[in-house]
Protein backbone atom coordinates (compact mmCIF):
# COMPACT_ATOMS: atom_id res chain seq x y z
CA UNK A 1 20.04 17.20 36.18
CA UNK A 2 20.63 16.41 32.71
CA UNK A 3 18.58 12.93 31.16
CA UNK A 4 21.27 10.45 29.53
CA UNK A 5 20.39 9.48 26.10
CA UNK A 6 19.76 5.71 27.20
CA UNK A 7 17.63 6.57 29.73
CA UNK A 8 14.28 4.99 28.43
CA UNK A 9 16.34 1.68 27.63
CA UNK A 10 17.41 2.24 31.45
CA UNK A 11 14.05 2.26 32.59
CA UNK A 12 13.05 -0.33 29.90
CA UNK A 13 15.46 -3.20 31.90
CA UNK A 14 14.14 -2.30 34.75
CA UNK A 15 10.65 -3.24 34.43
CA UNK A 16 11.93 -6.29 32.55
CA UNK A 17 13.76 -7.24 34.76
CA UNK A 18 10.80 -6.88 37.43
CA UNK A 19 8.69 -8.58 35.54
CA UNK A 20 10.73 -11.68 34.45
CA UNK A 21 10.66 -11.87 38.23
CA UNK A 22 6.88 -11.35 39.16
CA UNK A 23 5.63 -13.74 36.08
CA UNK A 24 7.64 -16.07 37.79
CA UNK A 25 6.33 -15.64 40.97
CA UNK A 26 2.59 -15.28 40.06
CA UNK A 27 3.06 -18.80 38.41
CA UNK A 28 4.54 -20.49 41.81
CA UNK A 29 2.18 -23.07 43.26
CA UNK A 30 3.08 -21.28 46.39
CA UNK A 31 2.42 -17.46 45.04
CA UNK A 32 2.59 -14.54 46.83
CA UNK A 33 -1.09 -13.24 47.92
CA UNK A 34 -0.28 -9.84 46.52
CA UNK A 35 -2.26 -6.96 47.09
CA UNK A 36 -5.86 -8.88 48.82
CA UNK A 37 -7.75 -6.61 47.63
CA UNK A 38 -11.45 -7.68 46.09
CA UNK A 39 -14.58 -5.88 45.16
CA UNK A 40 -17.04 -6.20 47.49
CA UNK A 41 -19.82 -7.86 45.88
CA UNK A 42 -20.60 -9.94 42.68
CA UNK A 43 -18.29 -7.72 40.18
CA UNK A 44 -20.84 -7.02 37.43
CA UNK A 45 -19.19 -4.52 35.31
CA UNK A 46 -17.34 -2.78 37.73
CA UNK A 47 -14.39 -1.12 36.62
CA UNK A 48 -10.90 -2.47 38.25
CA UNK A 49 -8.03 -1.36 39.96
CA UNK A 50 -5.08 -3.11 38.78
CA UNK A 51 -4.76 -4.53 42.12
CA UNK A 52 -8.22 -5.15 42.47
CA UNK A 53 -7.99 -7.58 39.49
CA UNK A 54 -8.09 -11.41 40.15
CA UNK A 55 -4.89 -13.59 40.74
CA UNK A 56 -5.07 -14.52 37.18
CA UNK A 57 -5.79 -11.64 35.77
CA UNK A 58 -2.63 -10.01 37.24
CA UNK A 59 -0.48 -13.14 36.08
CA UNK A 60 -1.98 -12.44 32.87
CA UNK A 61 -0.68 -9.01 32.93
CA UNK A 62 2.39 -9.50 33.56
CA UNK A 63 3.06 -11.99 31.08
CA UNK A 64 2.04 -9.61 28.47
CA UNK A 65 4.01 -6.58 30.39
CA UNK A 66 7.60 -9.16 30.05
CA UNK A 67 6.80 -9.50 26.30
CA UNK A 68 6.37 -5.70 25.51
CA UNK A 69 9.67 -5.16 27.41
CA UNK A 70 11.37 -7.82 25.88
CA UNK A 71 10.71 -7.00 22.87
CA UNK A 72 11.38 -3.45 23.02
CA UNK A 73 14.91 -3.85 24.31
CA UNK A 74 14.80 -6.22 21.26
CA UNK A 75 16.17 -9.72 23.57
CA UNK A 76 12.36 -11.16 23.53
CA UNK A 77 14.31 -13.34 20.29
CA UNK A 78 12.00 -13.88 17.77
CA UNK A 79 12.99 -14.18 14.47
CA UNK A 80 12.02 -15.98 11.40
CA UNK A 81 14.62 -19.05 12.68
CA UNK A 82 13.92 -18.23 16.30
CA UNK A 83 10.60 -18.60 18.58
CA UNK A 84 9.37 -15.41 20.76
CA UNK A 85 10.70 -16.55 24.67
CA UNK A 86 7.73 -14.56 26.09
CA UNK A 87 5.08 -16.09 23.99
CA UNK A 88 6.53 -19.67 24.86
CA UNK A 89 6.19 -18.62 28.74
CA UNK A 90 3.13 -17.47 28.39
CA UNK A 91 2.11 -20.21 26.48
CA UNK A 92 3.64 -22.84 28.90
CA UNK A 93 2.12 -20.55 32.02
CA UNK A 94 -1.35 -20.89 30.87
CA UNK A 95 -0.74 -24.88 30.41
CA UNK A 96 0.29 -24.57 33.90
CA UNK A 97 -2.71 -22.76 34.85
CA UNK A 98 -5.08 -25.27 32.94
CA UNK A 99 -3.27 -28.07 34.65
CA UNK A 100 -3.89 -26.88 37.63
CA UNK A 101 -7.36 -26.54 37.14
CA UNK A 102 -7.51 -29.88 35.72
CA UNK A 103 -6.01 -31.24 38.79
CA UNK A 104 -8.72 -29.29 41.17
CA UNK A 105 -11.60 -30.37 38.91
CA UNK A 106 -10.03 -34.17 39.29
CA UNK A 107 -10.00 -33.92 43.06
CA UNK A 108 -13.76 -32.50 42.98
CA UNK A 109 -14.70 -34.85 40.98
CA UNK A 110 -13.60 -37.90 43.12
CA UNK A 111 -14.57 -36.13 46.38
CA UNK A 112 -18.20 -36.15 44.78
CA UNK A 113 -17.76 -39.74 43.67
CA UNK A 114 -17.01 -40.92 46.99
CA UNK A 115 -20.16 -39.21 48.74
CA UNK A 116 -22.07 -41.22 46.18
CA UNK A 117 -23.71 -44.67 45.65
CA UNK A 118 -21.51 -47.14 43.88
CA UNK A 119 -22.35 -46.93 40.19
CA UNK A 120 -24.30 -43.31 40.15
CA UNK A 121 -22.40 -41.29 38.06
CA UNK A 122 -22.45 -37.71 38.95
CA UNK A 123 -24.63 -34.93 36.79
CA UNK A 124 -22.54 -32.02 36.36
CA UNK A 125 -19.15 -33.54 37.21
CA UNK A 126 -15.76 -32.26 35.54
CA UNK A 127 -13.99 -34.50 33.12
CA UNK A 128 -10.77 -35.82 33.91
CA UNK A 129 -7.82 -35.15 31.41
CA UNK A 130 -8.49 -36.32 27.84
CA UNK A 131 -12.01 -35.27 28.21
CA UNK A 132 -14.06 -32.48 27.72
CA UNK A 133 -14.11 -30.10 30.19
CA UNK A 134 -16.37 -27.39 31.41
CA UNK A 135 -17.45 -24.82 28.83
CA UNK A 136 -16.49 -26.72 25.95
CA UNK A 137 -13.16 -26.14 26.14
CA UNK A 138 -11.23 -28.85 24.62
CA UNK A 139 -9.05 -31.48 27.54
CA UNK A 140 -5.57 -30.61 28.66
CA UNK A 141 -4.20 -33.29 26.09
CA UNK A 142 -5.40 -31.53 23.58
CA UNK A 143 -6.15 -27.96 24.10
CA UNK A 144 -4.09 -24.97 22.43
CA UNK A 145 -2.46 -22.27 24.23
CA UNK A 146 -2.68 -18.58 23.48
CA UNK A 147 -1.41 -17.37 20.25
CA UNK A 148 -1.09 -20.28 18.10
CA UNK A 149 1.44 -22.63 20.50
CA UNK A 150 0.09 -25.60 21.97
CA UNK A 151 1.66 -26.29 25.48
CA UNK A 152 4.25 -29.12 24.17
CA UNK A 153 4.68 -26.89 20.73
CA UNK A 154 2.27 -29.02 18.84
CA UNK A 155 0.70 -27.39 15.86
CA UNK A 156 -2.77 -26.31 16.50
CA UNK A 157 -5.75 -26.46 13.75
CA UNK A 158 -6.61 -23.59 12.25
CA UNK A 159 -3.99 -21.27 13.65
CA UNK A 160 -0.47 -20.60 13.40
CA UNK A 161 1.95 -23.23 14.23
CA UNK A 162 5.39 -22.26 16.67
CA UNK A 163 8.59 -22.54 14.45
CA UNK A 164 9.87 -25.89 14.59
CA UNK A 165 12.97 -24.87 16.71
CA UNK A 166 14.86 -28.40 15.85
CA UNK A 167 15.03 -27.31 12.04
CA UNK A 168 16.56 -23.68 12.83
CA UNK A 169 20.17 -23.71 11.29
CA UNK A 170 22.80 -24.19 13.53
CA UNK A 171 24.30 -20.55 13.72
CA UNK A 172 21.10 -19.15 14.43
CA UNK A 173 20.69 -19.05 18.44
CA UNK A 174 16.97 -21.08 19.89
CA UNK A 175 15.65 -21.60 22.50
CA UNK A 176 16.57 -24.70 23.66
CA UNK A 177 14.59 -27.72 24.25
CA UNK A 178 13.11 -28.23 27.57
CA UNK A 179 14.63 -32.25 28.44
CA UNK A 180 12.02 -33.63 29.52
CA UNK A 181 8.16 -32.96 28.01
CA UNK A 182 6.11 -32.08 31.13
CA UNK A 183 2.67 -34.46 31.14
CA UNK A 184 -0.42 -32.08 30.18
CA UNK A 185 -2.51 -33.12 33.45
CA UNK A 186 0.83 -33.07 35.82
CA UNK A 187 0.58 -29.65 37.29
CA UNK A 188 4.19 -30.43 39.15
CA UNK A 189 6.26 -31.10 35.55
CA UNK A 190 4.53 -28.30 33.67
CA UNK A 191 5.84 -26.23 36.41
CA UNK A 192 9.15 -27.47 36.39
CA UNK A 193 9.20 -26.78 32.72
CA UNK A 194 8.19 -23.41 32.90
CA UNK A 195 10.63 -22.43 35.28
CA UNK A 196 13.03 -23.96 33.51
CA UNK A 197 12.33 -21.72 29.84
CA UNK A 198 12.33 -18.44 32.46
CA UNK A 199 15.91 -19.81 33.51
CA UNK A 200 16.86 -19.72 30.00
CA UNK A 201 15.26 -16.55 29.13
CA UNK A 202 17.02 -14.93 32.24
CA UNK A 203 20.40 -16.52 30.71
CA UNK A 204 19.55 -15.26 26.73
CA UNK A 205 18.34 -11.50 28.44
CA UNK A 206 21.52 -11.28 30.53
CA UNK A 207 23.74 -12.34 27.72
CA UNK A 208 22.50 -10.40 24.94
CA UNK A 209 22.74 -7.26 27.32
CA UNK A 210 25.84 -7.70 28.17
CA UNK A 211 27.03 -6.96 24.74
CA UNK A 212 25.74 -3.45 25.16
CA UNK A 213 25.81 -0.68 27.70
CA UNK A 214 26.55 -1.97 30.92
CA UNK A 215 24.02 0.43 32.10
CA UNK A 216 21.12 -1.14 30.45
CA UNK A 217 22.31 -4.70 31.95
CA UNK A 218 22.72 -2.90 35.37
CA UNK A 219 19.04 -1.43 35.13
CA UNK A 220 17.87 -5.09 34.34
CA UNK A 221 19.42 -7.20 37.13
CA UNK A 222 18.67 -4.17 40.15
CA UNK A 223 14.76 -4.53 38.49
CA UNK A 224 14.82 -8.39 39.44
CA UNK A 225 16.87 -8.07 42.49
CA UNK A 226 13.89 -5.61 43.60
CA UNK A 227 11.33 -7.26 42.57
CA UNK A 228 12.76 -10.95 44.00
CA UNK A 229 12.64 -10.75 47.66
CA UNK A 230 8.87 -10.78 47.49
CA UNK A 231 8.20 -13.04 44.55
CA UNK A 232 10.84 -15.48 44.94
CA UNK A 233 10.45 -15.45 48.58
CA UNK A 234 9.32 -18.53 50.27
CA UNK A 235 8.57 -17.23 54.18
CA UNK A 236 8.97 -20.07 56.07
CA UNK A 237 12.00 -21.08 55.43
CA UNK A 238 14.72 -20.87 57.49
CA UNK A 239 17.82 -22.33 56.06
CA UNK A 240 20.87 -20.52 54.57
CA UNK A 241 20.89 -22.98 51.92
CA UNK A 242 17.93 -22.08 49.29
CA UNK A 243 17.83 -19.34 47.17
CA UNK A 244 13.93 -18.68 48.29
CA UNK A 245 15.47 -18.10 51.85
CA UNK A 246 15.53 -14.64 53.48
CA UNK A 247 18.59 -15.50 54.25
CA UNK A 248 19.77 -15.42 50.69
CA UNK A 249 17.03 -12.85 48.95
CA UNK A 250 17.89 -10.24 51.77
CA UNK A 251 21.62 -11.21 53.16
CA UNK A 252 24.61 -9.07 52.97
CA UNK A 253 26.25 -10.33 49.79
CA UNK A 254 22.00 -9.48 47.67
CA UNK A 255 21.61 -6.45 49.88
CA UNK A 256 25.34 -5.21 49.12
CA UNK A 257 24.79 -5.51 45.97
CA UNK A 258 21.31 -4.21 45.11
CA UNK A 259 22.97 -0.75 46.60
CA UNK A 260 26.10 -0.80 44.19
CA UNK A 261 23.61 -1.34 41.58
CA UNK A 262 21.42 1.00 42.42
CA UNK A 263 24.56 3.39 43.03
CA UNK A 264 25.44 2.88 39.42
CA UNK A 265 22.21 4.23 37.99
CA UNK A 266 22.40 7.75 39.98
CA UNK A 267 22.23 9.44 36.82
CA UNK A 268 19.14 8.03 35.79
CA UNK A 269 17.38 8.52 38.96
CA UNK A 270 16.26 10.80 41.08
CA UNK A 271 19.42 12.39 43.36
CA UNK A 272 18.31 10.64 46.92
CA UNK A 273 17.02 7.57 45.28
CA UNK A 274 19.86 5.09 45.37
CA UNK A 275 20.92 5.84 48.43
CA UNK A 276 17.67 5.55 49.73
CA UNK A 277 16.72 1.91 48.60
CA UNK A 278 20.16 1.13 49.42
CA UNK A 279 19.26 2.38 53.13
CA UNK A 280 16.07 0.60 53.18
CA UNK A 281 17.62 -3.04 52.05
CA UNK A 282 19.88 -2.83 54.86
CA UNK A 283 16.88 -2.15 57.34
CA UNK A 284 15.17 -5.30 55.26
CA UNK A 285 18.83 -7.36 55.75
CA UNK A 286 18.02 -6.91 59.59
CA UNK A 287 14.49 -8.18 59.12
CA UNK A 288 15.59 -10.87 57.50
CA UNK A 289 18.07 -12.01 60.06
CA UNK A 290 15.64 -11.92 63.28
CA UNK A 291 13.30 -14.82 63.16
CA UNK A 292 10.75 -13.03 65.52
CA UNK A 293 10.87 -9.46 63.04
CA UNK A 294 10.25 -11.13 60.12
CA UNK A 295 7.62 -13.32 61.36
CA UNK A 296 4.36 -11.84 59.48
CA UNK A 297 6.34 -9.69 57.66
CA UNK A 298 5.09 -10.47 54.14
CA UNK A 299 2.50 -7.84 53.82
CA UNK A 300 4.96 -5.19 54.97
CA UNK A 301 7.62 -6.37 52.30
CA UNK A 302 4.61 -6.32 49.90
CA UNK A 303 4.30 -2.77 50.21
CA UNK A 304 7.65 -2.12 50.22
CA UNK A 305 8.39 -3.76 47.09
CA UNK A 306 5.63 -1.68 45.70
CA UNK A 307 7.74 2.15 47.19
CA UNK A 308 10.82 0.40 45.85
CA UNK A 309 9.14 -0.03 42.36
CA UNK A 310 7.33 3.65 42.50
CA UNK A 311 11.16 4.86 43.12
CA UNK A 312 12.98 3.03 40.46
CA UNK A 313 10.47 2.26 37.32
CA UNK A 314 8.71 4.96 37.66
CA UNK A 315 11.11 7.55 38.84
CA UNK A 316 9.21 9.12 41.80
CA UNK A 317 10.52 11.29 43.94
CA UNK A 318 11.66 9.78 47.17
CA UNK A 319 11.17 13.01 49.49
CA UNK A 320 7.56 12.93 48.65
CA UNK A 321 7.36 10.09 51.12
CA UNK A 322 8.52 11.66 54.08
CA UNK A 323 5.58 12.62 56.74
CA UNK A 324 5.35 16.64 57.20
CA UNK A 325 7.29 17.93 60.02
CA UNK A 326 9.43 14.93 60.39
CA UNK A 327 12.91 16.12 60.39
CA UNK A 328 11.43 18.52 63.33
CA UNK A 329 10.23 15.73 65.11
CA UNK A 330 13.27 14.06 64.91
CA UNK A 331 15.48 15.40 68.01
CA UNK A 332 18.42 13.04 66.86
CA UNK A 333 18.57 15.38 63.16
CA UNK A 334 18.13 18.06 65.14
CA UNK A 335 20.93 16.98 67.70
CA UNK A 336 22.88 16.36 64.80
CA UNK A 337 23.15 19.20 62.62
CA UNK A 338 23.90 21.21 65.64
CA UNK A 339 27.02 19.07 66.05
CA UNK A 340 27.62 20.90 62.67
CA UNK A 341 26.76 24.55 63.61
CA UNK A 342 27.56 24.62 67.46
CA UNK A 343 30.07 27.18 66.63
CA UNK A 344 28.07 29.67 65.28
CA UNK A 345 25.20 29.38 67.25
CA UNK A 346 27.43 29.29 70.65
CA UNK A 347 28.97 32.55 69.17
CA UNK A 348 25.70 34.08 68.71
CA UNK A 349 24.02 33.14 71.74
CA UNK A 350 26.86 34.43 73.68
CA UNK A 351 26.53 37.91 71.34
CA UNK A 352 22.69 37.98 71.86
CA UNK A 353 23.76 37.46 75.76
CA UNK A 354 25.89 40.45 75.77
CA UNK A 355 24.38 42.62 73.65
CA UNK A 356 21.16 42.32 75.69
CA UNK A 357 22.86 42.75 78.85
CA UNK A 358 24.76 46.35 76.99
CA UNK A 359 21.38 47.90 76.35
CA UNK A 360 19.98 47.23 79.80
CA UNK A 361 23.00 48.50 81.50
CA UNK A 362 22.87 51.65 79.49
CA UNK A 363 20.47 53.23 80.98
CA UNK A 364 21.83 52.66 84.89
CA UNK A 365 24.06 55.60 85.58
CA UNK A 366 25.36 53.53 88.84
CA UNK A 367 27.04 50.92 86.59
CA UNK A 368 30.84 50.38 85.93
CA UNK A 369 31.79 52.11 82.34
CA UNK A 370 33.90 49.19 82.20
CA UNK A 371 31.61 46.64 82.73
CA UNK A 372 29.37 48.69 79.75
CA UNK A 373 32.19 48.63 77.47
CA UNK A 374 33.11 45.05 77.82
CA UNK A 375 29.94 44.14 77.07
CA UNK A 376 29.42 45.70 73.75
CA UNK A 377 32.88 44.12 72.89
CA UNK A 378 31.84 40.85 73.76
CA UNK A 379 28.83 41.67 71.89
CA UNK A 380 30.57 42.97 68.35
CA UNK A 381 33.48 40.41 68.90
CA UNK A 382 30.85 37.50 69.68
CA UNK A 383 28.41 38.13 65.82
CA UNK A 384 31.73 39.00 64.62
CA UNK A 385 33.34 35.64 65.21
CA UNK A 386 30.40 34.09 64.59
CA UNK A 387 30.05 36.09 61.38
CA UNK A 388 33.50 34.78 60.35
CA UNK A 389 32.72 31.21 61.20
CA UNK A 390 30.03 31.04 58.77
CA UNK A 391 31.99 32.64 55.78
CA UNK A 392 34.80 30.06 56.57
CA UNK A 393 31.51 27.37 56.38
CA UNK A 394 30.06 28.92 52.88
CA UNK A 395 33.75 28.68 51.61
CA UNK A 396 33.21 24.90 53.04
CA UNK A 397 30.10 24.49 51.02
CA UNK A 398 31.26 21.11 49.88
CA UNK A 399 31.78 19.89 52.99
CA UNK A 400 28.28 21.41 54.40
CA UNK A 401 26.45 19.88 51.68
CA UNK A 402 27.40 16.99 52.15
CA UNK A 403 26.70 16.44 56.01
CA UNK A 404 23.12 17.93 55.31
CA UNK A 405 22.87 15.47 52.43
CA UNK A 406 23.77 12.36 54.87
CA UNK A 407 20.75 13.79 57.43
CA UNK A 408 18.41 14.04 54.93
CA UNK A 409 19.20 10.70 53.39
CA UNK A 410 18.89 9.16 56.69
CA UNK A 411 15.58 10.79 56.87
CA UNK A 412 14.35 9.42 53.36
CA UNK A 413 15.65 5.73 54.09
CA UNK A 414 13.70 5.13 56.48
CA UNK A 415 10.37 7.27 55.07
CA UNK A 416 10.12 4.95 52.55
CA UNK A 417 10.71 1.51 54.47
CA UNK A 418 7.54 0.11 55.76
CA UNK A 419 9.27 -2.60 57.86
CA UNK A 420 7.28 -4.30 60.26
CA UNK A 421 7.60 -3.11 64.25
CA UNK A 422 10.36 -4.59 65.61
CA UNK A 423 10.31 -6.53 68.76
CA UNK A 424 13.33 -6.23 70.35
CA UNK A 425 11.80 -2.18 71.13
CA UNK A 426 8.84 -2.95 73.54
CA UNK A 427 6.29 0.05 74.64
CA UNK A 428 7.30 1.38 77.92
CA UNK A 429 4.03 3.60 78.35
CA UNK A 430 5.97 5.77 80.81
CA UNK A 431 5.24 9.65 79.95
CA UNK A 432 9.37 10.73 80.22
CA UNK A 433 10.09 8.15 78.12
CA UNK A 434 10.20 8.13 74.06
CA UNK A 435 7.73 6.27 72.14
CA UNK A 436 8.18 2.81 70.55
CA UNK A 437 8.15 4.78 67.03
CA UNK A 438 10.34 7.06 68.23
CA UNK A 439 13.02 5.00 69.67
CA UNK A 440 12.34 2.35 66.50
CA UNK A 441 13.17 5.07 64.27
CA UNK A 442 16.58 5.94 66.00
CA UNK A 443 17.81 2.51 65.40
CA UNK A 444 16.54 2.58 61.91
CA UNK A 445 18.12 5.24 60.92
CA UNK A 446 21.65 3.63 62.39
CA UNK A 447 20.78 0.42 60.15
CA UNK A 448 20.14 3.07 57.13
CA UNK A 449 24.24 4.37 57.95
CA UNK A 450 25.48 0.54 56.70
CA UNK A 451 24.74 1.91 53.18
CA UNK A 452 28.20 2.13 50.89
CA UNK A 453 26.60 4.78 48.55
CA UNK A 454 25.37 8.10 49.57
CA UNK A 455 23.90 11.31 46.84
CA UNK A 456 25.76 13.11 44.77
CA UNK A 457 27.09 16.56 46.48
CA UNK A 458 26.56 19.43 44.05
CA UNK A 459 30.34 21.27 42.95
């Protein structure tokens, strides 16, 4: 399959538009627990896994990843008039983050002053905001944020100041003012800021995209539709009315169209990959409509958002993920491309039949000559016909390919969903009947069919 030109700006949006979505979530007060994975032990020097790195180191991460994508699909929007929108965010997110320290320091602090004596001040206690804290860093009021911006854009001493956005002319495009100025020790306003400047990013990246190949602006929104039903998800609600909802991250109307988006990238992807993930949303729209199959779910969708990630940043091919020997193990694929053959191998069967039946017969001299001889016709008539059958079928190759395709794609879909085990299919432990994962994965596979998008057939 030939590359398009565009196809690293493709790829590009994609992970932008994953991370925009996963800085976002890693900065929730609520966040996602990710991948729970630790070292066992003090760490030392150990060398990391990136998802054996800390909560903050990961939120780190991605902050840096959504400025090197922003700024190589050139929408990050720095300019000499014009502050960088991922070096704001991640100088607002670590404001956040020391907030929230400050906040859990406070809180230790008075929980220690209350198990004291009144008037015994307590060795070793944090300071509150305004103060100095622990390892003379400076206090929340005052302290500087990463690269030169202080959380409320003061100038910092000694380093670079942010561009004073209310002096940029009036034809050159800013980032606009956040209303309000969140309080430094206020964890709950220097959140609401921050999710307010990734609003506006999200606005100035879809925008500025849309001026160019529709493509690119395609591979950016199905990145953050991916990426959103974990990050953005808040699990216990229940409501049809907030956009954290399952309800509204994995409903028809998202699901729908995460698979037309998907659809439109074919060329940039690997053949079975779009209408695989479309598949496996609509087995995750069913998930997220049964109270008692979601429940617990979020470590299955965590893993899942990692295969759909693996399939669409970094291009890997879907078929890898299906178990050896599945489509053999699967009597229903079997069952079904039979319904494709059964002419041919009913013609041959009833050849094989005959033919076996001619050669036996041979050799008795007490057998009817006409019973011989309309044996071997039914034989040569019977691989004839069948014969014929499949030559009509190659000349049909279209038509072929394209019913194998649908199989198969079935068969990928649900390889690489790792919904949780649903429990409306309860184990019968009787020895005629199918297993739970058997008779799970035939009702999959009918969710997977609700797709609108299905490979490309070759010719």
């Amino acid at each position: 399959m030939t590359v398009p030109d565009d196809a690293g700006s493709v790829l590009t949006a994609i992970r932008l538009g994953w991370s925009i979505a996963e800085v976002r979530g890693r900065n929730r007060p609520d966040a996602p627990l990710g991948a729970r994975v630790s070292l066992p032990g003090p760490p030392g020097h150990a060398l990391l896994l990136h998802v054996e790195q800390t909560p903050a180191e990961l939120r780190i991460a991605a902050q840096a990843v959504l400025g090197a994508m922003a700024r190589a699909l050139g929408v990050d929007g720095a300019s000499a008039n014009q502050a960088s929108y991922s070096e704001v965010i991640d100088a607002q997110a670590r404001a956040l983050a020391q907030a929230r320290e400050g906040t859990l320091a406070a809180s230790a602090a008075a929980a220690s002053a209350a198990a004291a004596p009144d008037g015994v001040d307590q060795a070793g206690a944090p300071a509150l905001a305004g103060a100095a804290v622990p390892d003379g860093s400076a206090a929340l009021a005052g302290v500087a944020a990463a690269d030169g911006v202080a959380p409320a854009g003061a100038a910092v001493p000694g380093m670079a100041a942010a561009p004073d956005m209310s002096a940029a002319p009036a034809a050159v495009a800013r980032i606009p003012a956040i209303a309000h100025a969140p309080a430094v020790s206020d964890p709950a306003a220097q959140w609401d800021a921050l999710q307010e400047l990734i609003f506006k990013f999200d606005a100035h990246i879809q925008d500025t995209l849309a001026l160019g190949p529709d493509t690119v602006a395609c591979g950016y929104q199905l990145g953050r539709a991916l990426a959103e039903p974990y990050w953005a998800l808040d699990p216990a609600l229940d409501t049809d009315n907030s956009p954290a909802a399952w309800q509204f991250l994995l409903g028809s109307i998202r699901c729908g169209e995460i698979g037309r988006l998907a659809g439109r990238l074919g060329a940039y992807l690997h053949p079975y990959t779009p209408a695989a993930i479309a598949g496996s949303v609509q087995i995750w729209k069913h998930v997220a409509a049964d109270k008692a199959w979601r429940s617990n779910a979020e470590e299955y969708l965590y893993r899942q958002m990692r295969t759909w990630y693996e399939l669409a940043a970094m291009q890997q091919d879907p078929t890898t993920l299906v178990k050896p020997y599945a489509l053999t193990r699967n009597h229903r694929m079997i069952v079904r491309a039979l319904r494709i053959f059964w002419p041919e191998v009913l013609g041959i069967t009833v050849a094989a039949a005959a033919l076996s039946g001619f050669v036996v017969l041979l050799g008795e001299n007490k057998v009817n000559s006409l019973l011989n001889s309309a044996l071997g016709l039914i034989a040569i008539a019977g691989f004839t016909t069948a014969g014929l059958l499949a030559k009509l079928k190659n000349q049909a190759q279209a038509m072929v390919t394209r019913l194998r395709q649908d199989v198969y794609t079935d068969l990928v879909a649900v390889a690489i969903t790792t919904s949780p085990p649903m429990p409306s299919v309860p184990r019968t432990g009787l020895p005629l009947m199918l297993s739970k994962h058997s008779r799970q994965n035939a009702q999959l596979v009918r969710m997977t069919r609700e797709r609108g998008i299905t490979p490309v057939t070759p010719n």
